[in-house]
C-alpha atoms as a PDB file:
ATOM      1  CA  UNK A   1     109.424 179.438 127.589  1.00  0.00           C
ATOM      2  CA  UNK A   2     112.690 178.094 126.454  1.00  0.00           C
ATOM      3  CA  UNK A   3     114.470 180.503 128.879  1.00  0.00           C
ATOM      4  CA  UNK A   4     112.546 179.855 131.725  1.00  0.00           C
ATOM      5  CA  UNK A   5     113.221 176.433 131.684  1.00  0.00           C
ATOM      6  CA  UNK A   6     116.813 176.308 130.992  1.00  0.00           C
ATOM      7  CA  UNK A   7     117.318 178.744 133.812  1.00  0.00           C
ATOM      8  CA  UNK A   8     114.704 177.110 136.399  1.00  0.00           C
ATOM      9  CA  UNK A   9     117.710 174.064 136.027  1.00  0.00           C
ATOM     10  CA  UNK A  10     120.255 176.022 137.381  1.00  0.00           C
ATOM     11  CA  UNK A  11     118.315 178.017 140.016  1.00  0.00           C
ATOM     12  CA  UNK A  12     114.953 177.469 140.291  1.00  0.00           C
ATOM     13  CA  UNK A  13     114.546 180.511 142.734  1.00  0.00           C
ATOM     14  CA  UNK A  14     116.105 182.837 140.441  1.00  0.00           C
ATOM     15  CA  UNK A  15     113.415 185.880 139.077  1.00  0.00           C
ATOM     16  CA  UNK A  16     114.278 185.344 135.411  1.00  0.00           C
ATOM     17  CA  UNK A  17     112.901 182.359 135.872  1.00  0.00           C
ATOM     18  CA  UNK A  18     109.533 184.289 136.634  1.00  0.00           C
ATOM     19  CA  UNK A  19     109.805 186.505 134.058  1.00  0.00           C
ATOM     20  CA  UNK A  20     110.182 184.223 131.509  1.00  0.00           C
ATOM     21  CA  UNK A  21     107.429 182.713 132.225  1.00  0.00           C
ATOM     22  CA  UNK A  22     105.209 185.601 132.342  1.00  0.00           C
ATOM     23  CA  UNK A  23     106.514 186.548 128.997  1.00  0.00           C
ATOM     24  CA  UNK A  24     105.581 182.887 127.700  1.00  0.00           C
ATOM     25  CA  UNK A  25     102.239 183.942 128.786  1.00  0.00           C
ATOM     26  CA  UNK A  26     101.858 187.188 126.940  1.00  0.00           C
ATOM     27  CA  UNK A  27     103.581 185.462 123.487  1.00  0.00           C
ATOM     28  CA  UNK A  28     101.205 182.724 123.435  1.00  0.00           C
ATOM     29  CA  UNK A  29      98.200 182.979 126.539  1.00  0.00           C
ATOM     30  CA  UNK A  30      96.694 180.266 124.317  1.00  0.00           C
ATOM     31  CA  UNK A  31      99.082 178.140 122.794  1.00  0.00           C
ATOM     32  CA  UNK A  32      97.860 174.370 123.828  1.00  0.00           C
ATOM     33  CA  UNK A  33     101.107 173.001 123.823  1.00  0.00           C
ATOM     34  CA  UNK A  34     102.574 175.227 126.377  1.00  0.00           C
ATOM     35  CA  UNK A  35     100.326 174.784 129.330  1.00  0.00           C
ATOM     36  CA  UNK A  36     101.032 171.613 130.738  1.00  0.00           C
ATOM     37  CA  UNK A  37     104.503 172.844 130.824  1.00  0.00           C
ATOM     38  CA  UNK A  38     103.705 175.647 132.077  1.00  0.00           C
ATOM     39  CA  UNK A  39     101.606 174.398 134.630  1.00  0.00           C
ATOM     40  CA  UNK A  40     103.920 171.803 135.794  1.00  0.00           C
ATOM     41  CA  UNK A  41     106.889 174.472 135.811  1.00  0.00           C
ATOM     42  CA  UNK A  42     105.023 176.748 138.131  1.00  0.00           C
ATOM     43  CA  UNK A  43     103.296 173.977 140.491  1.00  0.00           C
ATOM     44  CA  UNK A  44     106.558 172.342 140.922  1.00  0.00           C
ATOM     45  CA  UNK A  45     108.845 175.412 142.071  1.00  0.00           C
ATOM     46  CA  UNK A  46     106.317 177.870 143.869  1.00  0.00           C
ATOM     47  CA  UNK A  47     106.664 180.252 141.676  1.00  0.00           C
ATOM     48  CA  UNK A  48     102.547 180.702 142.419  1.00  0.00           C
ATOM     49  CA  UNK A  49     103.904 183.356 145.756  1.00  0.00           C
ATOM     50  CA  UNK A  50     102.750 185.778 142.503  1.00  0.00           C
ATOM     51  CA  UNK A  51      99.316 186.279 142.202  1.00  0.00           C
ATOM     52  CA  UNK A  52      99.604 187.334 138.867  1.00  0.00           C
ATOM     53  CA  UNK A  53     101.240 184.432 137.625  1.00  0.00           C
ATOM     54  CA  UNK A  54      98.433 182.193 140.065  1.00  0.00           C
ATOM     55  CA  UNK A  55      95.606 183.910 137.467  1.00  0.00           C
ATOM     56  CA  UNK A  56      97.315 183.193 134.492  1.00  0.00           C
ATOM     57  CA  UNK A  57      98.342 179.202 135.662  1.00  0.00           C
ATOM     58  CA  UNK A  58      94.065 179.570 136.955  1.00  0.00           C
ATOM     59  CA  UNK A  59      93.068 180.547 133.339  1.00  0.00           C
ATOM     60  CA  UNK A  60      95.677 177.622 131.907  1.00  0.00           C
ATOM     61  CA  UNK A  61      93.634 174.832 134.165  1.00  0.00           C
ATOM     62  CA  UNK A  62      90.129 176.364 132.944  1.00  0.00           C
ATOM     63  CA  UNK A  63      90.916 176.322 129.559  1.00  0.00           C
ATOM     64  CA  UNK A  64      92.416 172.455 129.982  1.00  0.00           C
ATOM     65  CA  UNK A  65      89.209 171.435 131.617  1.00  0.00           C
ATOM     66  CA  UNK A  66      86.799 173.467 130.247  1.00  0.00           C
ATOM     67  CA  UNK A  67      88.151 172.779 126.372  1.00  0.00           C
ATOM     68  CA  UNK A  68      91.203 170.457 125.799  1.00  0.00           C
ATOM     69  CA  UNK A  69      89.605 167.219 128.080  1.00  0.00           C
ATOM     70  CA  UNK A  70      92.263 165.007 126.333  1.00  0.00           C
ATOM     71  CA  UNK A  71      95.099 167.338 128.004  1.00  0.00           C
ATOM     72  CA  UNK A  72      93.744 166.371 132.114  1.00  0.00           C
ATOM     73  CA  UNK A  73      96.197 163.684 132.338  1.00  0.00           C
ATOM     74  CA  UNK A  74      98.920 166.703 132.297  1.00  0.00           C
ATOM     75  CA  UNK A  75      97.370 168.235 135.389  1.00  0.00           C
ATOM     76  CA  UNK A  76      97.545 164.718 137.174  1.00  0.00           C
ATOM     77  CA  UNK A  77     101.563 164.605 136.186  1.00  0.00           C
ATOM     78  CA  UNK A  78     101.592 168.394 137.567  1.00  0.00           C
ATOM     79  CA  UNK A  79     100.147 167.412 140.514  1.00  0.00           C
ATOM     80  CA  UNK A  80     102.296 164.243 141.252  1.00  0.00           C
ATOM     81  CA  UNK A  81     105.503 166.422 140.721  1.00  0.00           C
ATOM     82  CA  UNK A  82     104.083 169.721 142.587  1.00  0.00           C
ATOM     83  CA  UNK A  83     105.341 171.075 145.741  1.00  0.00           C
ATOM     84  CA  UNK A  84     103.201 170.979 148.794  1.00  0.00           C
ATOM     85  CA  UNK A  85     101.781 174.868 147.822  1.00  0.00           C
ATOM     86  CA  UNK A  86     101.664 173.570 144.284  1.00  0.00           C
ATOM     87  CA  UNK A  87      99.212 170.577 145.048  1.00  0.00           C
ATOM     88  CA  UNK A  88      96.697 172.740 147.103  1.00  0.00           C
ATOM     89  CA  UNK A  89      96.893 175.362 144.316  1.00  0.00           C
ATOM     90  CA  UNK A  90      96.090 172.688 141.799  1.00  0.00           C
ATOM     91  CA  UNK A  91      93.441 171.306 144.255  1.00  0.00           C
ATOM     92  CA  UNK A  92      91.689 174.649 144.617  1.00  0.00           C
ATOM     93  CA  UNK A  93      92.026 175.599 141.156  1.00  0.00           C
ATOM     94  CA  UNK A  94      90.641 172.600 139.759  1.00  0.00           C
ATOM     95  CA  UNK A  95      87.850 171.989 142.515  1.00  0.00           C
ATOM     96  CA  UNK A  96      86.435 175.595 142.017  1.00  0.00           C
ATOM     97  CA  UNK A  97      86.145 174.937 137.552  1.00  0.00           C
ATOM     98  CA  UNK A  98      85.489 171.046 137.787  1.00  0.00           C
ATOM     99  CA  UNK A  99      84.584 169.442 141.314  1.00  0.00           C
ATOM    100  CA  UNK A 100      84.416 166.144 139.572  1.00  0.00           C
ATOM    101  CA  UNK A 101      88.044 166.136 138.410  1.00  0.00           C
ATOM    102  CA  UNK A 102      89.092 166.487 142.308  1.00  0.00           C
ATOM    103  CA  UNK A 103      89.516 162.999 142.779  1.00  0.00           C
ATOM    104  CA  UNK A 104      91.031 162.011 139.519  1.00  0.00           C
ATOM    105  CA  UNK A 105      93.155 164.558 140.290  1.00  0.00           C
ATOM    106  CA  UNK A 106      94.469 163.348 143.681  1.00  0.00           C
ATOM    107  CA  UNK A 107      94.828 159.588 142.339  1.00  0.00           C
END
């Protein structure tokens, strides 16, 4: 995760950056404290043009508003930093687990 976000700094386009974060993923798929960042990481520099990276962000936002209700705040600050792609991934993601959140969501 480290690397990932040290390099998304300097280019945020470059494919390390994607790798890294798939490899944060297969280290720790459910390690709590990782995915807000990793949500907010990917939402805010489209690196969701993967669809294997959109299914693993997917199962990040499930597990946050399925489980860990105390963590929804950090898909609000994902949201308010995403990029235009990033918001209407958050916005389907989160209206297909948790139609109620939608509007929270939006502010």
């Amino acid at each position: 995760m480290a690397l990932a976000l040290l390099q998304v700094q300097r280019d945020p386009h470059d494919p390390v950056v994607v790798e890294a974060l798939k490899m944060a993923y297969f280290v720790a798929p459910n390690d709590a404290r990782l995915m807000p960042v990793r949500i907010d990481m990917v939402a805010h520099f489209d690196a969701l043009a993967l669809p294997d990276v959109k299914d693993l962000v997917r199962n990040d936002i499930r597990l946050i508003l399925i489980r860990r209700s105390g963590s929804r705040s950090a898909l609000v600050s994902a949201y308010r930093r995403a990029s235009k792609l990033g918001k209407a991934f958050l916005e389907d993601a989160v209206e297909s687990i948790d139609p109620s959140f939608l509007a929270t969501l939006r502010g």
